[in-house]
C-alpha atoms as a PDB file:
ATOM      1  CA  UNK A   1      87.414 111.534  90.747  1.00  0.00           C
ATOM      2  CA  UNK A   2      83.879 109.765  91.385  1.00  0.00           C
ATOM      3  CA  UNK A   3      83.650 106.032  91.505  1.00  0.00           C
ATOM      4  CA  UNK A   4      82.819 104.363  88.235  1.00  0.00           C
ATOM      5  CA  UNK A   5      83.745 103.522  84.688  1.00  0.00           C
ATOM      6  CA  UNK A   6      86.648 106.082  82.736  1.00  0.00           C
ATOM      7  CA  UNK A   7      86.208 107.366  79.580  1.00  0.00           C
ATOM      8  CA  UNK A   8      88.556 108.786  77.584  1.00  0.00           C
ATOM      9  CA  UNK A   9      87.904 110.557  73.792  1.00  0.00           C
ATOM     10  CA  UNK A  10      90.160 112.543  72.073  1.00  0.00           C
ATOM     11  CA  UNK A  11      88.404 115.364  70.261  1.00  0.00           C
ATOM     12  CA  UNK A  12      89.192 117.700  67.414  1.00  0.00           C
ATOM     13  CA  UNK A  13      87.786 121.568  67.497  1.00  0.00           C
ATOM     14  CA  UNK A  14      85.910 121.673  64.780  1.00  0.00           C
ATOM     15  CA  UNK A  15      84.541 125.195  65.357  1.00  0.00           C
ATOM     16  CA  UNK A  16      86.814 127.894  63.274  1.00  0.00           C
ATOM     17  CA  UNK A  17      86.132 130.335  66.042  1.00  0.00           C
ATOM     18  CA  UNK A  18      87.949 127.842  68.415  1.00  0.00           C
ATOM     19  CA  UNK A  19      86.126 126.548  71.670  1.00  0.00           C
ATOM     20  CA  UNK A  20      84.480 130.231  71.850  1.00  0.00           C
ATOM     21  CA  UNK A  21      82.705 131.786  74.588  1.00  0.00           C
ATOM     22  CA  UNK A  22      79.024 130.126  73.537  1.00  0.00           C
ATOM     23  CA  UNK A  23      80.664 126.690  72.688  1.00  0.00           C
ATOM     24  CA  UNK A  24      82.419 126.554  76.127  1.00  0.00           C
ATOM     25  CA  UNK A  25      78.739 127.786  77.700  1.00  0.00           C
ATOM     26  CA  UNK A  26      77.050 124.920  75.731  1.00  0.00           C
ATOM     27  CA  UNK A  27      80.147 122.330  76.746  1.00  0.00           C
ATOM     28  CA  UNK A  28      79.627 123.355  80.693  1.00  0.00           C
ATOM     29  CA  UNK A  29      76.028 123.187  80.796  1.00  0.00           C
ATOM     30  CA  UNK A  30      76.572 119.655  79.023  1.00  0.00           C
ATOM     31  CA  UNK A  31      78.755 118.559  81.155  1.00  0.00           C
ATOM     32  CA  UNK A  32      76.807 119.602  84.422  1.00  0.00           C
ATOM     33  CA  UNK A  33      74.022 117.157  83.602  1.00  0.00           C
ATOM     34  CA  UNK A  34      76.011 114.740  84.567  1.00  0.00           C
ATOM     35  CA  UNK A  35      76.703 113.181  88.238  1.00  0.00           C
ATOM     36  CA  UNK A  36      80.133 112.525  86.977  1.00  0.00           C
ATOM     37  CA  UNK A  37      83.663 113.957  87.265  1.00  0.00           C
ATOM     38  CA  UNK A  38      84.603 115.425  83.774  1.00  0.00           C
ATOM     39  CA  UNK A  39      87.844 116.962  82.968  1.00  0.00           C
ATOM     40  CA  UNK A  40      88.971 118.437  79.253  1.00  0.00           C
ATOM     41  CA  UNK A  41      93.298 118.317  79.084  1.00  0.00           C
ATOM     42  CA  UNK A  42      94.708 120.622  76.184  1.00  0.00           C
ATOM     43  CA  UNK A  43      98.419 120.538  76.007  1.00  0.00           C
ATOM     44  CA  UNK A  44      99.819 120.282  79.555  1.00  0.00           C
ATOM     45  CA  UNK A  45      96.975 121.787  81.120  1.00  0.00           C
ATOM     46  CA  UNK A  46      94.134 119.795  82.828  1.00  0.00           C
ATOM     47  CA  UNK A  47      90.818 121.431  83.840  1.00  0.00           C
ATOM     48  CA  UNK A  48      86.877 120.997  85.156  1.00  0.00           C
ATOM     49  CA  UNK A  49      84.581 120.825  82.396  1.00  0.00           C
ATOM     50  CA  UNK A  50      82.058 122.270  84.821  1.00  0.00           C
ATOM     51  CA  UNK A  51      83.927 125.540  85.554  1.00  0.00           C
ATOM     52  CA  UNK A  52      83.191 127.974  82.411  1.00  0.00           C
ATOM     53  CA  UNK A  53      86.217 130.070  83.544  1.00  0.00           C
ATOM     54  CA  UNK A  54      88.634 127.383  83.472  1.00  0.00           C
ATOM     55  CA  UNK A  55      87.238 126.278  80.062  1.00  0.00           C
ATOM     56  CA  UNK A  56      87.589 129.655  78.738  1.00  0.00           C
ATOM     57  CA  UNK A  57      91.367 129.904  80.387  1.00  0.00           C
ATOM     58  CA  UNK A  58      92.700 127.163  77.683  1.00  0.00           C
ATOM     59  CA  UNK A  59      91.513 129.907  74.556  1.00  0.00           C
ATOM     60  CA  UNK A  60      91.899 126.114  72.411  1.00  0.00           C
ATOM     61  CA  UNK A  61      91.772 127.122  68.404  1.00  0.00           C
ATOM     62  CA  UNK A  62      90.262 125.489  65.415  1.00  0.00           C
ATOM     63  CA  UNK A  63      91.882 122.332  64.303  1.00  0.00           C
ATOM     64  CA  UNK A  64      93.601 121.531  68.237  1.00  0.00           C
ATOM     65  CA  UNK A  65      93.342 118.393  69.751  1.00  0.00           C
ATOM     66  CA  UNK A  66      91.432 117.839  73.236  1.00  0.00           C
ATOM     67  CA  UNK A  67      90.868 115.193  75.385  1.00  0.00           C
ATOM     68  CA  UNK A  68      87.862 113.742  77.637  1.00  0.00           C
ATOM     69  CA  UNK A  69      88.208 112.383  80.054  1.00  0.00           C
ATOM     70  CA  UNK A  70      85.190 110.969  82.517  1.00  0.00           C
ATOM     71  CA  UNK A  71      84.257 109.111  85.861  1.00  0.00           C
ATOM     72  CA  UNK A  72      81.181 107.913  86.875  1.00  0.00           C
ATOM     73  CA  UNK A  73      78.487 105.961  86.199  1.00  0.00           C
ATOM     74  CA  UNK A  74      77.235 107.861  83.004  1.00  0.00           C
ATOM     75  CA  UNK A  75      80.759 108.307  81.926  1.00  0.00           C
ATOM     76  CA  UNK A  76      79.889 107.242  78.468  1.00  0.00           C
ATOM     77  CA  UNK A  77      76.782 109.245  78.346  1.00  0.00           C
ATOM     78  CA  UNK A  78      79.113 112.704  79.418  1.00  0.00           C
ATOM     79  CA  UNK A  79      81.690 111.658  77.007  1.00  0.00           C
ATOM     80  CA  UNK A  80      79.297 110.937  73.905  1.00  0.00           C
ATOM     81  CA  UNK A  81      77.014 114.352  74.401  1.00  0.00           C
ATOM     82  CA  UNK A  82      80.297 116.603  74.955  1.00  0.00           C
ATOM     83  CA  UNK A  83      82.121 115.175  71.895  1.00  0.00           C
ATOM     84  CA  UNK A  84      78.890 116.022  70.051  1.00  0.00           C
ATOM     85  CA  UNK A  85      79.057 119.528  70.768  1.00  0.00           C
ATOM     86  CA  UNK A  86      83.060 119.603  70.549  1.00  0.00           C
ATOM     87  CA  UNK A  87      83.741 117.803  67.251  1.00  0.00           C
END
């Protein structure tokens, strides 16, 4: 991971599709604003939140727990705008 600060937020999916095709699109381009590291971990599965593919790989339902977790200087900044969209 990039030097910095970690975050870490645990998230509930609050979408009853799930994290669905446009959510994960909207998560992604989110999370490539940022000059950080971000990676999502869903059960015992850990993956890029910059990589749509991956994202999409998980198929996470409504009402599943998620965590965030971030490094780098905006760390905070990723964290807070992805957990917007998420929960």
């Amino acid at each position: 991971m990039e030097e910095g600060k970690i975050m870490e937020k645990e998230i509930l999916i609050k979408s009853t599709a799930g994290l669905h095709a446009s959510l994960a699109a909207k998560v992604v381009q989110t999370a490539s604003k940022y000059a950080v590291e971000v990676e999502l971990q869903y059960q015992d599965k850990v993956v890029d939140l910059k990589s749509i593919l991956a994202l999409m790989s998980l198929a996470i339902p409504y009402g599943k727990n998620v965590k965030i977790v971030a490094k780098g200087t905006r760390a905070d900044e990723a964290i807070r705008d992805i957990s917007s969209i998420l929960g």
